[in-house]
PDB file of N, CA and C in Angstrom:
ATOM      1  N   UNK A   1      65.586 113.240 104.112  1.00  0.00           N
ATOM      2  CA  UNK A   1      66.983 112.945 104.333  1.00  0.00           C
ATOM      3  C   UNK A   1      67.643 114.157 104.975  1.00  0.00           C
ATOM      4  N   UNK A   2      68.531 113.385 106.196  1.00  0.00           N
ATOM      5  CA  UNK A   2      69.319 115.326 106.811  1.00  0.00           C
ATOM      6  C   UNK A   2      70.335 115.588 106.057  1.00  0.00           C
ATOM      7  N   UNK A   3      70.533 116.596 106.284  1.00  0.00           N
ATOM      8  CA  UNK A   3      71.894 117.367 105.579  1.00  0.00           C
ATOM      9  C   UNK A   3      72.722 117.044 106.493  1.00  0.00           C
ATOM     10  N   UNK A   4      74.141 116.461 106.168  1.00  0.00           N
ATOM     11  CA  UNK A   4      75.219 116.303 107.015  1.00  0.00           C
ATOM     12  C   UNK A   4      75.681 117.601 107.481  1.00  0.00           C
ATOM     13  N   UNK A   5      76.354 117.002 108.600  1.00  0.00           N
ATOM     14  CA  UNK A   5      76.951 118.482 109.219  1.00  0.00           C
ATOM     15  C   UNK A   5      78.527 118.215 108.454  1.00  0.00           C
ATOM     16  N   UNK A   6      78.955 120.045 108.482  1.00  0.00           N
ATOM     17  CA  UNK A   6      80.094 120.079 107.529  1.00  0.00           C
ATOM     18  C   UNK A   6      81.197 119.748 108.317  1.00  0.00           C
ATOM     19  N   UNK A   7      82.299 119.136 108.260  1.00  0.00           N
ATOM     20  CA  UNK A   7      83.564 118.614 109.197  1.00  0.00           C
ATOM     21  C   UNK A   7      84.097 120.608 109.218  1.00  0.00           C
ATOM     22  N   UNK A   8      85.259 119.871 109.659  1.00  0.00           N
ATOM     23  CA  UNK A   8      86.126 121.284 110.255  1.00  0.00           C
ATOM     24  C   UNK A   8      87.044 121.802 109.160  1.00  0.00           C
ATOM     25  N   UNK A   9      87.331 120.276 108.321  1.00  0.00           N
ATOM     26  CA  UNK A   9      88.189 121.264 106.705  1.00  0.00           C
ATOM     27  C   UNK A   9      87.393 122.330 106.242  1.00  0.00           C
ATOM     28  N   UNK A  10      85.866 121.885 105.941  1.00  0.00           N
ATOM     29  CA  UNK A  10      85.032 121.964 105.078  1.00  0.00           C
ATOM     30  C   UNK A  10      84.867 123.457 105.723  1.00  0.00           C
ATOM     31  N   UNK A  11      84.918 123.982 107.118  1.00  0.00           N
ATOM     32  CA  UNK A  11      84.508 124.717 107.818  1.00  0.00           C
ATOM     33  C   UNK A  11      85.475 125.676 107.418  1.00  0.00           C
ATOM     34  N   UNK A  12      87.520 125.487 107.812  1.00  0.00           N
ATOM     35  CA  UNK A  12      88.168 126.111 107.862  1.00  0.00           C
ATOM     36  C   UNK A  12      88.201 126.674 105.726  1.00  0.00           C
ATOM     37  N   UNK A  13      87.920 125.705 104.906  1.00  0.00           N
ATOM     38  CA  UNK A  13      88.526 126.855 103.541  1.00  0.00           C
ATOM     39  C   UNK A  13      86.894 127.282 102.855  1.00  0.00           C
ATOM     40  N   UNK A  14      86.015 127.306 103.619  1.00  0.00           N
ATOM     41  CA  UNK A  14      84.949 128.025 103.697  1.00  0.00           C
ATOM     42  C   UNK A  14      85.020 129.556 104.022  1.00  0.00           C
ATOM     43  N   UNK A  15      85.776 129.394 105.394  1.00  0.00           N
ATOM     44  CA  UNK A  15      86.112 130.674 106.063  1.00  0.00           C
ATOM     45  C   UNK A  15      87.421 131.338 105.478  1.00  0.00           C
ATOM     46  N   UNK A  16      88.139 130.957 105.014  1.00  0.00           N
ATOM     47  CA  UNK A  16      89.327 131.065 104.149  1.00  0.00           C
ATOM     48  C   UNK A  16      88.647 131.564 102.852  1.00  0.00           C
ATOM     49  N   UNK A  17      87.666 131.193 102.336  1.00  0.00           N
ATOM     50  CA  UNK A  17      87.115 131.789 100.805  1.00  0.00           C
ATOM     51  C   UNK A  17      86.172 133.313 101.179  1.00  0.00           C
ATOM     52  N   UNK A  18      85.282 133.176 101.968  1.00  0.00           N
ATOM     53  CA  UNK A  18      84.937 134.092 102.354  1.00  0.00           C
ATOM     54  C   UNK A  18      86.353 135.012 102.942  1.00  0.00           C
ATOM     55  N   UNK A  19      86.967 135.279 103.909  1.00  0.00           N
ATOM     56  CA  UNK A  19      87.844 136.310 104.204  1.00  0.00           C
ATOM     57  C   UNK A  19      89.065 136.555 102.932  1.00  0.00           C
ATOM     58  N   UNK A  20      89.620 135.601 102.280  1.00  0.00           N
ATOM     59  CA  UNK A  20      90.062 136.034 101.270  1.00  0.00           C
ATOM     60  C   UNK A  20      89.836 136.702  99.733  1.00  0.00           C
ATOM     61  N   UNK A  21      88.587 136.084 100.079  1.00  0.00           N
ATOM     62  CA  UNK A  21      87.375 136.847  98.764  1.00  0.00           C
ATOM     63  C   UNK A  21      87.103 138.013  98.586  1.00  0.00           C
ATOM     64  N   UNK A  22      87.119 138.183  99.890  1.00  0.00           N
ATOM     65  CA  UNK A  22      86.311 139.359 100.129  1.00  0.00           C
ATOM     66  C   UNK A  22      87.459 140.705 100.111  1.00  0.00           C
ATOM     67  N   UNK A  23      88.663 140.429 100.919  1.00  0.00           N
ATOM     68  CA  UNK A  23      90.302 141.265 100.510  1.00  0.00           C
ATOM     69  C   UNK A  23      89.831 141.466  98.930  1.00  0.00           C
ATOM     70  N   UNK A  24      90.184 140.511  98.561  1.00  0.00           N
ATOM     71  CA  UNK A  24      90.519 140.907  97.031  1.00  0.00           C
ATOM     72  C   UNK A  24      89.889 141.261  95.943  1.00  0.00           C
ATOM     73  N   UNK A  25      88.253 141.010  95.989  1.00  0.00           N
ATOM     74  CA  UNK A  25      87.189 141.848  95.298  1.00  0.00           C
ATOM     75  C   UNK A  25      87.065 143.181  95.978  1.00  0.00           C
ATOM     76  N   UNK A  26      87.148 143.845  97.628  1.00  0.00           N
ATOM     77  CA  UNK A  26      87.388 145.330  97.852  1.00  0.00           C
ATOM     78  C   UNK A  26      88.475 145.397  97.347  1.00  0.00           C
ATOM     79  N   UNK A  27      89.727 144.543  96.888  1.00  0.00           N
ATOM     80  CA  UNK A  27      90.834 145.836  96.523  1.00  0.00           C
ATOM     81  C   UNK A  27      90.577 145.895  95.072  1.00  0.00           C
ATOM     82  N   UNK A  28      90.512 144.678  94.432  1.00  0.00           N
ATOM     83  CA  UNK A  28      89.887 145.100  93.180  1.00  0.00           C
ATOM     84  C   UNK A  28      89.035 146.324  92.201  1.00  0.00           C
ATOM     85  N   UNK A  29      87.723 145.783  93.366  1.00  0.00           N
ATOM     86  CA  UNK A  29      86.736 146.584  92.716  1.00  0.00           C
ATOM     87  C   UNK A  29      87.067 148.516  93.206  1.00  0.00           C
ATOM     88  N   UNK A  30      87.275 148.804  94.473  1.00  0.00           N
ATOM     89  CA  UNK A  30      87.737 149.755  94.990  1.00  0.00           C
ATOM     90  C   UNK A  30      85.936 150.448  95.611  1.00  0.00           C
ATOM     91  N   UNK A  31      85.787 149.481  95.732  1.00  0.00           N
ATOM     92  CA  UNK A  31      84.164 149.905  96.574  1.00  0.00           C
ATOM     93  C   UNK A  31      84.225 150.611  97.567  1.00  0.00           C
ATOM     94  N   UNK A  32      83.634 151.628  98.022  1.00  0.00           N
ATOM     95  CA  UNK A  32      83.844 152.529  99.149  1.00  0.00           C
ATOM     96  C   UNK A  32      82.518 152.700  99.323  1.00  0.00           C
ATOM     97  N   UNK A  33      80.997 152.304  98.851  1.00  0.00           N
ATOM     98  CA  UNK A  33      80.188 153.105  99.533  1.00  0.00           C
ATOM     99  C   UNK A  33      79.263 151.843 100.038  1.00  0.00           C
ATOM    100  N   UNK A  34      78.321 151.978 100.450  1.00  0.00           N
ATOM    101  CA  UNK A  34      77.769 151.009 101.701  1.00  0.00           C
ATOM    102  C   UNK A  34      77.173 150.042 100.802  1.00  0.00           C
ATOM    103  N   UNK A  35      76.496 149.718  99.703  1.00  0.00           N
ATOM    104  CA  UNK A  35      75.934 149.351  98.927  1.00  0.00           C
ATOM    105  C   UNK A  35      76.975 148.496  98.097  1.00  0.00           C
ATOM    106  N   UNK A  36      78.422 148.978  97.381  1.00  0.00           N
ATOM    107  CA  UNK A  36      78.645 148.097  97.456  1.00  0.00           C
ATOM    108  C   UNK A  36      79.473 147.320  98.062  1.00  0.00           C
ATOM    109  N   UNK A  37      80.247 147.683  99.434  1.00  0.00           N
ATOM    110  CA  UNK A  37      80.566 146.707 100.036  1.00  0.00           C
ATOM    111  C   UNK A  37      79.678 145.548 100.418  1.00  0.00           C
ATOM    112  N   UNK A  38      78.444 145.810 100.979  1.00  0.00           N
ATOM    113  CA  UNK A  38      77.175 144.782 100.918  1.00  0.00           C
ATOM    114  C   UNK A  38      77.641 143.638  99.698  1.00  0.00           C
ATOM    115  N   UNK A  39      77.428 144.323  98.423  1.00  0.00           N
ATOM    116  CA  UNK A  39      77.351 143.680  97.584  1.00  0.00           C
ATOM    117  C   UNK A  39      78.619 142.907  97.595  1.00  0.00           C
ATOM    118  N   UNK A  40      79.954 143.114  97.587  1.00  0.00           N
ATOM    119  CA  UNK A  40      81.135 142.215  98.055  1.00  0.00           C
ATOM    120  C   UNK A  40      81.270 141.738  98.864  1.00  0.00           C
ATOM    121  N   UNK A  41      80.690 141.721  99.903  1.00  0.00           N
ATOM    122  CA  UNK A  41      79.975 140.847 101.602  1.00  0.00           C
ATOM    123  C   UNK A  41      79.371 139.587 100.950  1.00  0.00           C
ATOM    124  N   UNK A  42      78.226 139.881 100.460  1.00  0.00           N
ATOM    125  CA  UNK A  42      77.156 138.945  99.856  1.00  0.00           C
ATOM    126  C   UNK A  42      77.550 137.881  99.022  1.00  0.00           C
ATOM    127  N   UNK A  43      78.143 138.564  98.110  1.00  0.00           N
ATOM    128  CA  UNK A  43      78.922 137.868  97.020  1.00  0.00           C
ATOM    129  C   UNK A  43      79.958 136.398  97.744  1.00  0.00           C
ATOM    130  N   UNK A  44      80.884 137.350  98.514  1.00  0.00           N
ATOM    131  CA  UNK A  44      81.751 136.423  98.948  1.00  0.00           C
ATOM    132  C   UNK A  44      80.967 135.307  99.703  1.00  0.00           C
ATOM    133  N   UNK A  45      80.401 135.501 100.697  1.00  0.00           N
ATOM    134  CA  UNK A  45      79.668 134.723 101.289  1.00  0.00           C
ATOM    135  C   UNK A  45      78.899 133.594 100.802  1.00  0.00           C
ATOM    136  N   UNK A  46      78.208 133.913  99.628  1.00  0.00           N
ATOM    137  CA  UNK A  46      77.925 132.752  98.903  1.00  0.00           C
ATOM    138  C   UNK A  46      78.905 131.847  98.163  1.00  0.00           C
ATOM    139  N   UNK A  47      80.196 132.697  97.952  1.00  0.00           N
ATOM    140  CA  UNK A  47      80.908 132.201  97.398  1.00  0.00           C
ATOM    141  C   UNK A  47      81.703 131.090  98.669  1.00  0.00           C
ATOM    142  N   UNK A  48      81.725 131.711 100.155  1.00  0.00           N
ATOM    143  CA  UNK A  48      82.366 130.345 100.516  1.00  0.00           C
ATOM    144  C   UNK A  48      81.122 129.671 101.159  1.00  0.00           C
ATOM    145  N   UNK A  49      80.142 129.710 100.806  1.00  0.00           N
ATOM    146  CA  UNK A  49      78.839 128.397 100.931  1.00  0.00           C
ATOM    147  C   UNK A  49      79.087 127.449 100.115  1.00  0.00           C
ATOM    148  N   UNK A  50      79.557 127.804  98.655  1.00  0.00           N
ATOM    149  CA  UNK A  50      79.961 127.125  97.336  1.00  0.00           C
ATOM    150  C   UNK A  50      81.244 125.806  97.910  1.00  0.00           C
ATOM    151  N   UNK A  51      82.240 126.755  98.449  1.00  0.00           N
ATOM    152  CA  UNK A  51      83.321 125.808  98.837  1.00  0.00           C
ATOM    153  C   UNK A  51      82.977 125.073  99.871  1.00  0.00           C
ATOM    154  N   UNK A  52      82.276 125.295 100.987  1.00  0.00           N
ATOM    155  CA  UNK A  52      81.709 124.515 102.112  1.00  0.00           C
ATOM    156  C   UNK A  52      80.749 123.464 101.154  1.00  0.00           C
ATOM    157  N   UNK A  53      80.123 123.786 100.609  1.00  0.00           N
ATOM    158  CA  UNK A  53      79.361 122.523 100.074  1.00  0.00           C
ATOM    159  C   UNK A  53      80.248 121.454  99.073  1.00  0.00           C
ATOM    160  N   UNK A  54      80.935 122.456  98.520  1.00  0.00           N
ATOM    161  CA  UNK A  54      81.669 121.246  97.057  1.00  0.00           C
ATOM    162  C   UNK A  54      82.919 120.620  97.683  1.00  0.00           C
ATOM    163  N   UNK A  55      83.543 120.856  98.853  1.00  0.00           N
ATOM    164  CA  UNK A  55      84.348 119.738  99.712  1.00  0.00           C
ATOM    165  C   UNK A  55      83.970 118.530  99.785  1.00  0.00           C
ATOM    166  N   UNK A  56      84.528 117.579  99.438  1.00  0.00           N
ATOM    167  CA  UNK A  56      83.646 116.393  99.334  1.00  0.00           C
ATOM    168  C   UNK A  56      83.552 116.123 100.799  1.00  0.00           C
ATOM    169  N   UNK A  57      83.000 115.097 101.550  1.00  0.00           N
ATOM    170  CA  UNK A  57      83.200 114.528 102.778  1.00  0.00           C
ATOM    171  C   UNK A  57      83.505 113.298 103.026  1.00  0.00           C
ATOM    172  N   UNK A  58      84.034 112.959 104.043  1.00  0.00           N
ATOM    173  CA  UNK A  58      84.896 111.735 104.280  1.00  0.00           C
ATOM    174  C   UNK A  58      84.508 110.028 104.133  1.00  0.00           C
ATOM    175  N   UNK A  59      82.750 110.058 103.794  1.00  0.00           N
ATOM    176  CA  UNK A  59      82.545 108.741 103.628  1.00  0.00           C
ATOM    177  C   UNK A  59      81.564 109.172 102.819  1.00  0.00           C
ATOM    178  N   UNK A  60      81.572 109.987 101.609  1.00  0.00           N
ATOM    179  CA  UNK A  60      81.157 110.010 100.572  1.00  0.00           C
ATOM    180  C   UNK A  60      81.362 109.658  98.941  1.00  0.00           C
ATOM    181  N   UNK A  61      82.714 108.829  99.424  1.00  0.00           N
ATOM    182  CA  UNK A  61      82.885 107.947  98.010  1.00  0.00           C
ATOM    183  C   UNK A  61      82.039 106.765  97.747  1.00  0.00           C
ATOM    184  N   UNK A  62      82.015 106.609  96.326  1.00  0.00           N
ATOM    185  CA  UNK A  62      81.574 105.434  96.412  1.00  0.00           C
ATOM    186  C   UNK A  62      82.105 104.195  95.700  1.00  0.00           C
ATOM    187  N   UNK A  63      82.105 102.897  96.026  1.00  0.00           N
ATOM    188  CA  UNK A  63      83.363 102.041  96.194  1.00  0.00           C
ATOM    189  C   UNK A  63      83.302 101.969  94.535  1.00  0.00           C
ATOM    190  N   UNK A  64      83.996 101.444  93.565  1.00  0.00           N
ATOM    191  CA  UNK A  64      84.847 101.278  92.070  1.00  0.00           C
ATOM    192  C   UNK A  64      84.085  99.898  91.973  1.00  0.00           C
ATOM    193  N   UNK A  65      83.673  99.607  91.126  1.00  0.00           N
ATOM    194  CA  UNK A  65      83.876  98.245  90.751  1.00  0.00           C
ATOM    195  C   UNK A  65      84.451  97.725  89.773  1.00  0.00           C
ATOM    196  N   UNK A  66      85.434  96.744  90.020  1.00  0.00           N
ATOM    197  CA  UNK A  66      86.747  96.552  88.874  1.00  0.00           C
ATOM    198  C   UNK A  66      86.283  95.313  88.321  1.00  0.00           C
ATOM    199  N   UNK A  67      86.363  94.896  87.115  1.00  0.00           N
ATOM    200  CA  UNK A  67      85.953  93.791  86.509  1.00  0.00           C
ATOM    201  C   UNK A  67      87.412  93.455  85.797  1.00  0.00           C
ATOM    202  N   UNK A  68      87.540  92.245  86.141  1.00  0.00           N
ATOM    203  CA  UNK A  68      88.808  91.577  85.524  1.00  0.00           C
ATOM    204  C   UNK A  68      88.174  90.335  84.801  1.00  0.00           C
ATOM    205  N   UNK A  69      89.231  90.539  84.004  1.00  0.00           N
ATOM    206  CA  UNK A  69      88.570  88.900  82.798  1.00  0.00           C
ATOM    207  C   UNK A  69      89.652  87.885  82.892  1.00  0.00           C
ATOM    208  N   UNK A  70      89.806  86.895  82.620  1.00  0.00           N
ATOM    209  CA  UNK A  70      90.921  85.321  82.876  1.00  0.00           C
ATOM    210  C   UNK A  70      91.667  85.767  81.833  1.00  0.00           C
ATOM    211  N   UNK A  71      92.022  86.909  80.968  1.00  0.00           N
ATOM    212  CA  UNK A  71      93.156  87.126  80.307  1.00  0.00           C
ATOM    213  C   UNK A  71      93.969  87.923  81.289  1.00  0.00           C
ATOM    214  N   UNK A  72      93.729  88.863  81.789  1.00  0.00           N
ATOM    215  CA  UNK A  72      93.949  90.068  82.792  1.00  0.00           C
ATOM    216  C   UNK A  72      95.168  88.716  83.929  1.00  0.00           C
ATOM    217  N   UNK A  73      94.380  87.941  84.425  1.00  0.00           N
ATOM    218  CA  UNK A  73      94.797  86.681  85.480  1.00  0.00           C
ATOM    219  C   UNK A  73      96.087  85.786  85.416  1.00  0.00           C
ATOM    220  N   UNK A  74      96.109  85.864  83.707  1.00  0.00           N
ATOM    221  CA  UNK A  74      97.370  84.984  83.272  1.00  0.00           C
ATOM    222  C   UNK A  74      98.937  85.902  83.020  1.00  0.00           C
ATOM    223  N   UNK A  75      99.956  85.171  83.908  1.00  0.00           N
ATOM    224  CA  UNK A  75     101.110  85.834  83.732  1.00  0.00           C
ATOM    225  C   UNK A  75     101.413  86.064  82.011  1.00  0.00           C
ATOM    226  N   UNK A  76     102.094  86.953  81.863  1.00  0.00           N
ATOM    227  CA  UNK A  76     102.412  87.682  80.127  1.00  0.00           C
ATOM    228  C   UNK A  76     103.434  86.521  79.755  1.00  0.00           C
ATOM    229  N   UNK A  77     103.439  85.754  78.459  1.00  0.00           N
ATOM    230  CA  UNK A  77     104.268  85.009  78.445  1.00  0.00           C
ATOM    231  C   UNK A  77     105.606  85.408  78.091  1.00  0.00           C
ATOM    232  N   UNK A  78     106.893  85.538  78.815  1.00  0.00           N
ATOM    233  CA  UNK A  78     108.296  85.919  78.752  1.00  0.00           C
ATOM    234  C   UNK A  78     108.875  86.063  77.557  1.00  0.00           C
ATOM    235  N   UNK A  79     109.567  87.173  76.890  1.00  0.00           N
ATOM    236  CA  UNK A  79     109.932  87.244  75.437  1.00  0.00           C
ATOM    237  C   UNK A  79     111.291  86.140  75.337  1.00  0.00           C
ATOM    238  N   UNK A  80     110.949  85.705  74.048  1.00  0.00           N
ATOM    239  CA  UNK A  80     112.460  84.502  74.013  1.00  0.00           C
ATOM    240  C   UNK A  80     113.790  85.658  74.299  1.00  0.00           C
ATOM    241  N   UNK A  81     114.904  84.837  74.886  1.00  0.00           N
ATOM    242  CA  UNK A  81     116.335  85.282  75.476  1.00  0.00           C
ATOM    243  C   UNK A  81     116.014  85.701  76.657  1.00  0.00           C
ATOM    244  N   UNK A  82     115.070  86.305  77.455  1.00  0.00           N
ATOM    245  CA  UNK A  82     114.815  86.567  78.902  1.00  0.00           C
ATOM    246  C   UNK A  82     114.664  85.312  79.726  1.00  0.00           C
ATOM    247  N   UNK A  83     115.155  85.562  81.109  1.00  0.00           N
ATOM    248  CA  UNK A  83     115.013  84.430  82.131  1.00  0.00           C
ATOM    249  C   UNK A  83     113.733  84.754  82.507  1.00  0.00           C
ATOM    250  N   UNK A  84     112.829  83.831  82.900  1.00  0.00           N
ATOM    251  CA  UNK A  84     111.475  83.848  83.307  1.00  0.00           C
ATOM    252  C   UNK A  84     112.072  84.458  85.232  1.00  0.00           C
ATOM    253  N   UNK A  85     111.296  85.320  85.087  1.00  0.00           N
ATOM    254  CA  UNK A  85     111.546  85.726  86.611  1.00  0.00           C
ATOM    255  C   UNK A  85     110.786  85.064  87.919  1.00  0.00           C
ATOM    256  N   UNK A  86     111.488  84.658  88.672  1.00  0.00           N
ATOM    257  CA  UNK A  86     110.884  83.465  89.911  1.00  0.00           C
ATOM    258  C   UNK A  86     109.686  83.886  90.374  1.00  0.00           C
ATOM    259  N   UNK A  87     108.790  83.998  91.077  1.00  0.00           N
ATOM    260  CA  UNK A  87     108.018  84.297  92.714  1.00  0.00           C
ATOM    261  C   UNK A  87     107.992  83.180  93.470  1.00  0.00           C
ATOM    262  N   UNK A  88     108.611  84.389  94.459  1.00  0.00           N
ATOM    263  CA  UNK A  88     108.498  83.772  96.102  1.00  0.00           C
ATOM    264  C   UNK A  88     107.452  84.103  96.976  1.00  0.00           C
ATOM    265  N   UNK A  89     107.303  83.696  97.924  1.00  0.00           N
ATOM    266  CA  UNK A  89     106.343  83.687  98.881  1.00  0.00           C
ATOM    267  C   UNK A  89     106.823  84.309  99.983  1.00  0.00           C
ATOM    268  N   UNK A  90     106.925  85.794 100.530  1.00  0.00           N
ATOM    269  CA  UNK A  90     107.559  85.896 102.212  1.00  0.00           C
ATOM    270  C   UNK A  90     106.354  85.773 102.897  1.00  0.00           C
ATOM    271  N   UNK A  91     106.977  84.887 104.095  1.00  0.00           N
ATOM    272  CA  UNK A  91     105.926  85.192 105.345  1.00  0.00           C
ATOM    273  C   UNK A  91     106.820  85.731 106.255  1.00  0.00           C
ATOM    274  N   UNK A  92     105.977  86.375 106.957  1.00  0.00           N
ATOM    275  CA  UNK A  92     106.849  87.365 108.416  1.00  0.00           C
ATOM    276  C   UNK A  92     106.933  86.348 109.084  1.00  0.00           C
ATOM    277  N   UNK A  93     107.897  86.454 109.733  1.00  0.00           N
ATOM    278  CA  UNK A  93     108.467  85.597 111.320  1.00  0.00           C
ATOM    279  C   UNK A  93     107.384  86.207 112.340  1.00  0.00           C
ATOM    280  N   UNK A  94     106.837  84.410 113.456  1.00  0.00           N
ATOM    281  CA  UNK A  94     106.255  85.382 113.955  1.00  0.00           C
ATOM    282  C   UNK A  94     106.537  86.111 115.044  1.00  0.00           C
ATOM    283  N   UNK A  95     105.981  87.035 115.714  1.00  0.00           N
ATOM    284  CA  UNK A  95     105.921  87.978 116.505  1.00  0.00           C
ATOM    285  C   UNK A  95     106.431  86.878 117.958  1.00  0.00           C
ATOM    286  N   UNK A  96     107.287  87.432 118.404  1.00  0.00           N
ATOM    287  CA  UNK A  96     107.617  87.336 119.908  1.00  0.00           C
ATOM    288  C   UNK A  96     107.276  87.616 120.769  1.00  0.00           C
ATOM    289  N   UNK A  97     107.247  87.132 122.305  1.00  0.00           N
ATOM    290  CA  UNK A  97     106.441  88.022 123.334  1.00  0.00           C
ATOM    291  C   UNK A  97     107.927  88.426 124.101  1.00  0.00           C
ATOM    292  N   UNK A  98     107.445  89.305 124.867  1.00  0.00           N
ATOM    293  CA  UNK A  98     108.434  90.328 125.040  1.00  0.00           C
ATOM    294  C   UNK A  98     109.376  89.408 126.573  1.00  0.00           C
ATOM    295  N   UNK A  99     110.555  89.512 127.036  1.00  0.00           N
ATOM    296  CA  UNK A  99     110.952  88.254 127.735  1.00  0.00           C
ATOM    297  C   UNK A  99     110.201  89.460 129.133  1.00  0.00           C
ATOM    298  N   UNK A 100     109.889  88.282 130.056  1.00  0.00           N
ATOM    299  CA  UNK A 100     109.252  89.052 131.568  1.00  0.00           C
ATOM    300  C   UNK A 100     110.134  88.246 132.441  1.00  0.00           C
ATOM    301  N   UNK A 101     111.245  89.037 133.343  1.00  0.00           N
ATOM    302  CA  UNK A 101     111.766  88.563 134.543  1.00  0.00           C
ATOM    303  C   UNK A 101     111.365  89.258 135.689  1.00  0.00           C
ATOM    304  N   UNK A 102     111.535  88.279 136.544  1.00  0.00           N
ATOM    305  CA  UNK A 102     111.114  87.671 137.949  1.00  0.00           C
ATOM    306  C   UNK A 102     111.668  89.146 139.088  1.00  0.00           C
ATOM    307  N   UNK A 103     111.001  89.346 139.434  1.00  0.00           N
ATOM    308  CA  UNK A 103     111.341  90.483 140.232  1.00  0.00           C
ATOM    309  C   UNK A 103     112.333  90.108 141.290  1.00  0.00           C
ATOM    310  N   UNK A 104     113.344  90.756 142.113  1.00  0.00           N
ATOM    311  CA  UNK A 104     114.035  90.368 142.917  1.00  0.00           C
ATOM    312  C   UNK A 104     113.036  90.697 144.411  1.00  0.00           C
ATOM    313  N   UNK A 105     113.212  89.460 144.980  1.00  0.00           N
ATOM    314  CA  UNK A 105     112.633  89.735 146.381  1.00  0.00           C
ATOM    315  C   UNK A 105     113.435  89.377 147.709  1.00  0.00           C
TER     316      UNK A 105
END
């Protein structure tokens, strides 16, 4: 099975976790020597692989299935002293075509 390719959200707070990660564990930690900035490089980096992967993607839901029972179906019966409330039916009017006149010649 392939691995989907990641969309462009998935892309942009990927790159957003990595560059902001990475600010704030150097100011944090106060790393100055080569070893461990590496190590706050690294870190972050996996850390926005994490967010690039756990973005969900756009046709990766999967559909609900709702089960209704013939109680669920039946209107609630109206408490005594209330008016039973009507339903109506709207239908839209239909659509018009747009009027076309005759060019002058």
């Amino acid at each position: 099975m392939a691995m989907p390719r990641p969309t462009v959200a998935q892309l942009v707070y990927g790159s957003c976790t990595v560059v902001l990660s990475t600010f704030v564990m150097l100011l944090l930690s106060g790393a100055s020597s080569v070893v461990g900035v590496a190590v706050v490089a690294v870190s972050a980096l996996v850390l926005g692989l994490l967010v690039v992967m756990t973005v969900p993607l756009p046709g990766s839901r999967r559909p609900v299935v709702v089960v209704r029972s013939a109680v669920a179906d039946r209107p609630a019966a109206p408490e005594p002293g209330r008016p039973v409330p009507s339903v109506r039916a709207t239908v839209a009017p239909p659509a018009r075509e747009p009027v076309r006149e005759r060019a002058a010649s």
